[in-house]
PDB file of N, CA and C in Angstrom:
ATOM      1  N   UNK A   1       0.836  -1.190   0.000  1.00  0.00           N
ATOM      2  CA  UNK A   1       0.000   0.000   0.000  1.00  0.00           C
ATOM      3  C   UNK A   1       0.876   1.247   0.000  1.00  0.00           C
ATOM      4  N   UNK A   2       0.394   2.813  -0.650  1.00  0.00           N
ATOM      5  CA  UNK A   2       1.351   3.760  -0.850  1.00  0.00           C
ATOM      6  C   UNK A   2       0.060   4.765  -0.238  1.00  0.00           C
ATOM      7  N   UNK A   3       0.713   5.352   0.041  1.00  0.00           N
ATOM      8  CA  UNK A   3       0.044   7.274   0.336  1.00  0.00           C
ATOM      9  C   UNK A   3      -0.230   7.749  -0.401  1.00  0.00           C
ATOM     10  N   UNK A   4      -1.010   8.446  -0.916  1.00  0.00           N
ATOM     11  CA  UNK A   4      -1.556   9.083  -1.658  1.00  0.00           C
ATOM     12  C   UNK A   4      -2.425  10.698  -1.223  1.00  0.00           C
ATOM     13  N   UNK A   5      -2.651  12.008  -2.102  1.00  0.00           N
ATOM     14  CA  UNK A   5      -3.160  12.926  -1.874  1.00  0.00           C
ATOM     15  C   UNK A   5      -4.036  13.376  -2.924  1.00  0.00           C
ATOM     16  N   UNK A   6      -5.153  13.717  -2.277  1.00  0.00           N
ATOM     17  CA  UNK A   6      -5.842  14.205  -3.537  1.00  0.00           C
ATOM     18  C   UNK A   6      -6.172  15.611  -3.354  1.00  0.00           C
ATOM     19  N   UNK A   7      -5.967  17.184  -3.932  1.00  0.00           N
ATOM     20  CA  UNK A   7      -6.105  18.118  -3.642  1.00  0.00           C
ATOM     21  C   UNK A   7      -7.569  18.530  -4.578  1.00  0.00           C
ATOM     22  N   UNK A   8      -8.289  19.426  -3.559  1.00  0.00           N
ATOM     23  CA  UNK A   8      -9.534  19.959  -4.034  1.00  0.00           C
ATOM     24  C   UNK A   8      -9.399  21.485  -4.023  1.00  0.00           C
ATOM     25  N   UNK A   9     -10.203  22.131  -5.393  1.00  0.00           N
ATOM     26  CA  UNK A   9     -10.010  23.938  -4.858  1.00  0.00           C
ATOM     27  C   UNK A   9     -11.179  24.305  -5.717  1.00  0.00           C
ATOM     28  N   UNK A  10     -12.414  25.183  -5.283  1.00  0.00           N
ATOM     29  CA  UNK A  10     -13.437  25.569  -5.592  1.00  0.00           C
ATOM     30  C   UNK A  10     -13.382  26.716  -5.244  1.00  0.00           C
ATOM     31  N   UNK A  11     -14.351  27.776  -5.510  1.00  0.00           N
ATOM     32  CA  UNK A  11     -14.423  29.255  -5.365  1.00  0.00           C
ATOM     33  C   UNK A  11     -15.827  29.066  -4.465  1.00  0.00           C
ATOM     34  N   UNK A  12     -16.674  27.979  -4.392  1.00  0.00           N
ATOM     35  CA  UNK A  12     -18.135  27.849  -3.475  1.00  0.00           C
ATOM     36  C   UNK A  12     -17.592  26.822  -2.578  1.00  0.00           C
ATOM     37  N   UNK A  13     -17.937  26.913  -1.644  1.00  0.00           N
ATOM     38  CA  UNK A  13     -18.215  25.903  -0.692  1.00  0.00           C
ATOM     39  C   UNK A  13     -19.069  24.648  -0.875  1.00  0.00           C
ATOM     40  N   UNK A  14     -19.820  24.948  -1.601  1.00  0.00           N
ATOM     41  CA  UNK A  14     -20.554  23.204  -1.680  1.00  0.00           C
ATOM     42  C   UNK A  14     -20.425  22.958  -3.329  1.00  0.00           C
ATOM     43  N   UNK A  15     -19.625  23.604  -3.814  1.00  0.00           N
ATOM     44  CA  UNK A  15     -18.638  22.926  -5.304  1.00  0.00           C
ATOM     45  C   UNK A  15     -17.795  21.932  -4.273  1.00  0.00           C
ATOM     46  N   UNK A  16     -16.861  22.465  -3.436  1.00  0.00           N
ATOM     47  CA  UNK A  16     -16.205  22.020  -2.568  1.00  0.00           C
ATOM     48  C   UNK A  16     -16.619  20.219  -2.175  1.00  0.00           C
ATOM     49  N   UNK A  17     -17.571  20.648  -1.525  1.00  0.00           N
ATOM     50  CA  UNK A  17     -18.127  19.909  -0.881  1.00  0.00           C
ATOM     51  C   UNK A  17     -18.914  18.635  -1.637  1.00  0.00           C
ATOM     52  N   UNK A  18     -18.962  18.793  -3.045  1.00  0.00           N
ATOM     53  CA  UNK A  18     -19.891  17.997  -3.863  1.00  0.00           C
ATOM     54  C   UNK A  18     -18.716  17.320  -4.283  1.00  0.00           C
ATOM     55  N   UNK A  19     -17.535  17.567  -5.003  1.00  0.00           N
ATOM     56  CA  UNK A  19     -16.363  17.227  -5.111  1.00  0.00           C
ATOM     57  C   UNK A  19     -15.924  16.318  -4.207  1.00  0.00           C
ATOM     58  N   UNK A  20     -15.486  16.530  -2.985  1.00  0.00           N
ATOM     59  CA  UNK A  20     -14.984  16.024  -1.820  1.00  0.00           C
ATOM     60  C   UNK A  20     -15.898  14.690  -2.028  1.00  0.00           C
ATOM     61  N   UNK A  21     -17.258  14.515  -1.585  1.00  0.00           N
ATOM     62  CA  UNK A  21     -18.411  13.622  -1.894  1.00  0.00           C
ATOM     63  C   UNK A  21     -18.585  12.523  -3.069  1.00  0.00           C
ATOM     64  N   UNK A  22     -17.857  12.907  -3.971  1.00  0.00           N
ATOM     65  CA  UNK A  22     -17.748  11.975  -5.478  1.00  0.00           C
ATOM     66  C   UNK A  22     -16.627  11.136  -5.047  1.00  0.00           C
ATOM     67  N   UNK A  23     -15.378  12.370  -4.572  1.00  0.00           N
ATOM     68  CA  UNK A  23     -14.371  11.737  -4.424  1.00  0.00           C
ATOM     69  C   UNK A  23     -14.359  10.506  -2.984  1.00  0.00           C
ATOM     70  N   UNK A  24     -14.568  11.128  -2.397  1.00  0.00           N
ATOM     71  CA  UNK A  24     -15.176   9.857  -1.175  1.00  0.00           C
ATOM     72  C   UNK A  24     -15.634   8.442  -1.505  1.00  0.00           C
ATOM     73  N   UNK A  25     -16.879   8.861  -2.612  1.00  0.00           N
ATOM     74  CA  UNK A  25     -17.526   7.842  -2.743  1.00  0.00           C
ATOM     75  C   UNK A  25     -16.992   6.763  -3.098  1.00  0.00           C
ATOM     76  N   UNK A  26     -15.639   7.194  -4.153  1.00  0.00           N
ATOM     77  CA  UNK A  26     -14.604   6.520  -4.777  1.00  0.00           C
ATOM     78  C   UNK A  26     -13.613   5.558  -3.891  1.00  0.00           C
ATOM     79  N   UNK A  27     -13.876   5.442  -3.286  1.00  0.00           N
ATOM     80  CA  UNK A  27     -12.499   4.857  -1.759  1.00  0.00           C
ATOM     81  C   UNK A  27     -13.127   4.183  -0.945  1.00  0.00           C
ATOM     82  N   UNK A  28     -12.349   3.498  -0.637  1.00  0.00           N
ATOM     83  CA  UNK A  28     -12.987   2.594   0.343  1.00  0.00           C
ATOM     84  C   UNK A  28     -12.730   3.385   2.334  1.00  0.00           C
ATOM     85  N   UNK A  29     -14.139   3.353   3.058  1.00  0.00           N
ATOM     86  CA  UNK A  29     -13.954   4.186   4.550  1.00  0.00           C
ATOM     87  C   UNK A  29     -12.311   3.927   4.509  1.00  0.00           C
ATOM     88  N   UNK A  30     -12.300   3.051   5.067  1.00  0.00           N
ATOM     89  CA  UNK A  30     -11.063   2.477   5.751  1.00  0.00           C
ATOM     90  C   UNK A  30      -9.427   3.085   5.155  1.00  0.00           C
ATOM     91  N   UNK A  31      -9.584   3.331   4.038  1.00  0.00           N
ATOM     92  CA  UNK A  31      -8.364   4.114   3.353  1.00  0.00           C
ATOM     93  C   UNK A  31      -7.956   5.210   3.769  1.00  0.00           C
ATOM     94  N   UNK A  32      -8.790   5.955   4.052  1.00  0.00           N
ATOM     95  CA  UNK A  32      -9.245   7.687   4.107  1.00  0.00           C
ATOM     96  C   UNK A  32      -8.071   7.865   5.326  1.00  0.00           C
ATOM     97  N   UNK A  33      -7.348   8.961   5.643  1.00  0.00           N
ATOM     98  CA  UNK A  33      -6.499   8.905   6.624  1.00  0.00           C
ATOM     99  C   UNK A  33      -6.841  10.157   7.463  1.00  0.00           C
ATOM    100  N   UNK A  34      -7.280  11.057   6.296  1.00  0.00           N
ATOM    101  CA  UNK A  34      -7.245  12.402   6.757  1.00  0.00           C
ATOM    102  C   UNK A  34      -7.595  13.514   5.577  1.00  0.00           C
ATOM    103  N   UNK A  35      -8.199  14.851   6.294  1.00  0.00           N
ATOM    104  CA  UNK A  35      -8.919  15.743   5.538  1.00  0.00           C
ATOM    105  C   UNK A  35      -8.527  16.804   6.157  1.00  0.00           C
ATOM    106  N   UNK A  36      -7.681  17.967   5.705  1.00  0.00           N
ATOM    107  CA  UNK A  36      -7.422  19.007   5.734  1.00  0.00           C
ATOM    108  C   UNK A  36      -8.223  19.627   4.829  1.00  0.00           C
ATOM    109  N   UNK A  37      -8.635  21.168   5.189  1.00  0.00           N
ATOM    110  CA  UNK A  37      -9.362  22.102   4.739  1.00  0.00           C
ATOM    111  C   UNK A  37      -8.888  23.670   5.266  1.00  0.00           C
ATOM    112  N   UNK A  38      -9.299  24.039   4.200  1.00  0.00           N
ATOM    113  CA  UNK A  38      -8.885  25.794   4.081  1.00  0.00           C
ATOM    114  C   UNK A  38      -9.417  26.573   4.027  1.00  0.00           C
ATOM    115  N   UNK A  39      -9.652  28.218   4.176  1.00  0.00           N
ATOM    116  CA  UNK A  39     -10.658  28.571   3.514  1.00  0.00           C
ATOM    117  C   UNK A  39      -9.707  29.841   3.033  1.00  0.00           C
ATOM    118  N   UNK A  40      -9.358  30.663   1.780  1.00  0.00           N
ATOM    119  CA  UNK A  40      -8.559  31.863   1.941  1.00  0.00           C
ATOM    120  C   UNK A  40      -9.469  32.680   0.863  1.00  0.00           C
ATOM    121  N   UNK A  41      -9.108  34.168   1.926  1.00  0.00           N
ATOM    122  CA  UNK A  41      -9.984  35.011   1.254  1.00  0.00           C
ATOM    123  C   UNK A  41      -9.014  36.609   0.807  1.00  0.00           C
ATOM    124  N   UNK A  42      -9.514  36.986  -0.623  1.00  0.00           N
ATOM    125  CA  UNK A  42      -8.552  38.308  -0.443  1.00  0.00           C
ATOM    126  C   UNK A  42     -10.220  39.401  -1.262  1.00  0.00           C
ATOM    127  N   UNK A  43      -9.453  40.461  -1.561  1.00  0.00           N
ATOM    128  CA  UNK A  43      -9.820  41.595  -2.122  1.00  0.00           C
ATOM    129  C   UNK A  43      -9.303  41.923  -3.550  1.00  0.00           C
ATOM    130  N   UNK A  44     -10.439  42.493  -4.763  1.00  0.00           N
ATOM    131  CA  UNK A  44      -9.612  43.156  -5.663  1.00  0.00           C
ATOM    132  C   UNK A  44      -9.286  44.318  -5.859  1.00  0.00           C
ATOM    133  N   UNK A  45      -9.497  44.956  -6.623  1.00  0.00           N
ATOM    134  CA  UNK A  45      -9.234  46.531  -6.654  1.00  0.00           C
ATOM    135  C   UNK A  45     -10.591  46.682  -6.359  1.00  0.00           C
ATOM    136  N   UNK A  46     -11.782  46.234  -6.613  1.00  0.00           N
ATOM    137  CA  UNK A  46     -13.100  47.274  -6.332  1.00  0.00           C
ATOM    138  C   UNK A  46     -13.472  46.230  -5.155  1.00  0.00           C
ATOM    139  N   UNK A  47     -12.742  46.215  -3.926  1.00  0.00           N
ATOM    140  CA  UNK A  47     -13.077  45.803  -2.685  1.00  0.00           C
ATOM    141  C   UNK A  47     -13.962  44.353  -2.614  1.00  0.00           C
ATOM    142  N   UNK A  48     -14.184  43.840  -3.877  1.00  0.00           N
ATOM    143  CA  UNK A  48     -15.268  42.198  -3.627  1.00  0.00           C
ATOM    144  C   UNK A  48     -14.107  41.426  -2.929  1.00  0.00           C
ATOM    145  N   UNK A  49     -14.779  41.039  -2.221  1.00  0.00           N
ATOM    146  CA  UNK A  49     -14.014  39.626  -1.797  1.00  0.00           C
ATOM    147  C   UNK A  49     -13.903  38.350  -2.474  1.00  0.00           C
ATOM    148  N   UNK A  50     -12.939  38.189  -2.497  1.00  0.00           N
ATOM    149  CA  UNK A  50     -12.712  36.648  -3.486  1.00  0.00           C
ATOM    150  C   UNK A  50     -12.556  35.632  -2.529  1.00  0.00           C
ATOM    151  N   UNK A  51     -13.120  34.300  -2.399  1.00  0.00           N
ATOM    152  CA  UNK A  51     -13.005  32.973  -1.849  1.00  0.00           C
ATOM    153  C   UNK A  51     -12.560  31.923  -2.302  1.00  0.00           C
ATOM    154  N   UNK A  52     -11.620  31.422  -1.275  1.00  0.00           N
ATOM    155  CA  UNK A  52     -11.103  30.114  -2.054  1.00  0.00           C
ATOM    156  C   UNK A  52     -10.916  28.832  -1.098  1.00  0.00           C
ATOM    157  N   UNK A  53     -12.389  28.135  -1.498  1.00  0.00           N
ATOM    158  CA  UNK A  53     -12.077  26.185  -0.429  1.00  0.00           C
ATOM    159  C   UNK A  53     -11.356  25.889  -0.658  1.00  0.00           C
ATOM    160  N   UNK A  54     -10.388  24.722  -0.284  1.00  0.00           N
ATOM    161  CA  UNK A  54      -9.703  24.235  -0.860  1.00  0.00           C
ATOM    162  C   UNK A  54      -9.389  22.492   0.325  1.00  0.00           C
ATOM    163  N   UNK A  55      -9.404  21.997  -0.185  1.00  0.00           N
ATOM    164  CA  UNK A  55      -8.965  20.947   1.045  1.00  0.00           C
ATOM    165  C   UNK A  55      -8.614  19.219   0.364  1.00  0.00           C
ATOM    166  N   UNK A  56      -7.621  18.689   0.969  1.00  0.00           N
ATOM    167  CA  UNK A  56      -6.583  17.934   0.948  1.00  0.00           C
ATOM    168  C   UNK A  56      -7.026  16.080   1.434  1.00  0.00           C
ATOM    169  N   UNK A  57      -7.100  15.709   0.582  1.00  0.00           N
ATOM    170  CA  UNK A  57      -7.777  14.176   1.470  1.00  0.00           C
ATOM    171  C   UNK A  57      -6.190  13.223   0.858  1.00  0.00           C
ATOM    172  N   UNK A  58      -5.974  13.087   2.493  1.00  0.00           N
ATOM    173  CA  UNK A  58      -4.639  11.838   2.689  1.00  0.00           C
ATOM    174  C   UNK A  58      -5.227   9.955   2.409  1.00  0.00           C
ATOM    175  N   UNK A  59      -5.077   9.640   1.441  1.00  0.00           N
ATOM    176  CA  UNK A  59      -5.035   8.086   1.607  1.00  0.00           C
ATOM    177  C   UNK A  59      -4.791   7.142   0.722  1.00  0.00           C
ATOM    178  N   UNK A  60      -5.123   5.864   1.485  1.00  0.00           N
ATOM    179  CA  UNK A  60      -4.130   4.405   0.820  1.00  0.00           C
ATOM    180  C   UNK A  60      -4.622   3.987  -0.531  1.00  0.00           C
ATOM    181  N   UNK A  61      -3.891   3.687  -0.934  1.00  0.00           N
ATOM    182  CA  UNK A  61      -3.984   2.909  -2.259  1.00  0.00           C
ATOM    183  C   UNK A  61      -3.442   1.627  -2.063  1.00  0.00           C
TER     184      UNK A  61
END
């Protein structure tokens, strides 16, 4: 068995989250090691805020 990472990055939260969910579905529980998540936010010139999910699933192959 090897380690493996799979990185996720959406601008919505439940793009995020629907993603994460496919990808899950794909694996077996028991593989899954771990789930890091992010959330980073900036500004442009006309003050909108920009968002960015992003989050990290550790596991076996």
């Amino acid at each position: 068995m090897s380690l493996k990472v799979k990185v996720f990055d959406e601008e919505h939260e439940e793009d995020l989250e629907h993603e994460i969910n496919r990808f899950l579905d794909k694996i077996d529980e028991t593989d899954l090691i771990e789930i890091k998540y992010q959330v980073g936010v900036s500004c442009n010139q006309d003050d909108d805020q920009i968002f960015c999910f992003s989050a990290m699933i550790i596991y076996r192959t």
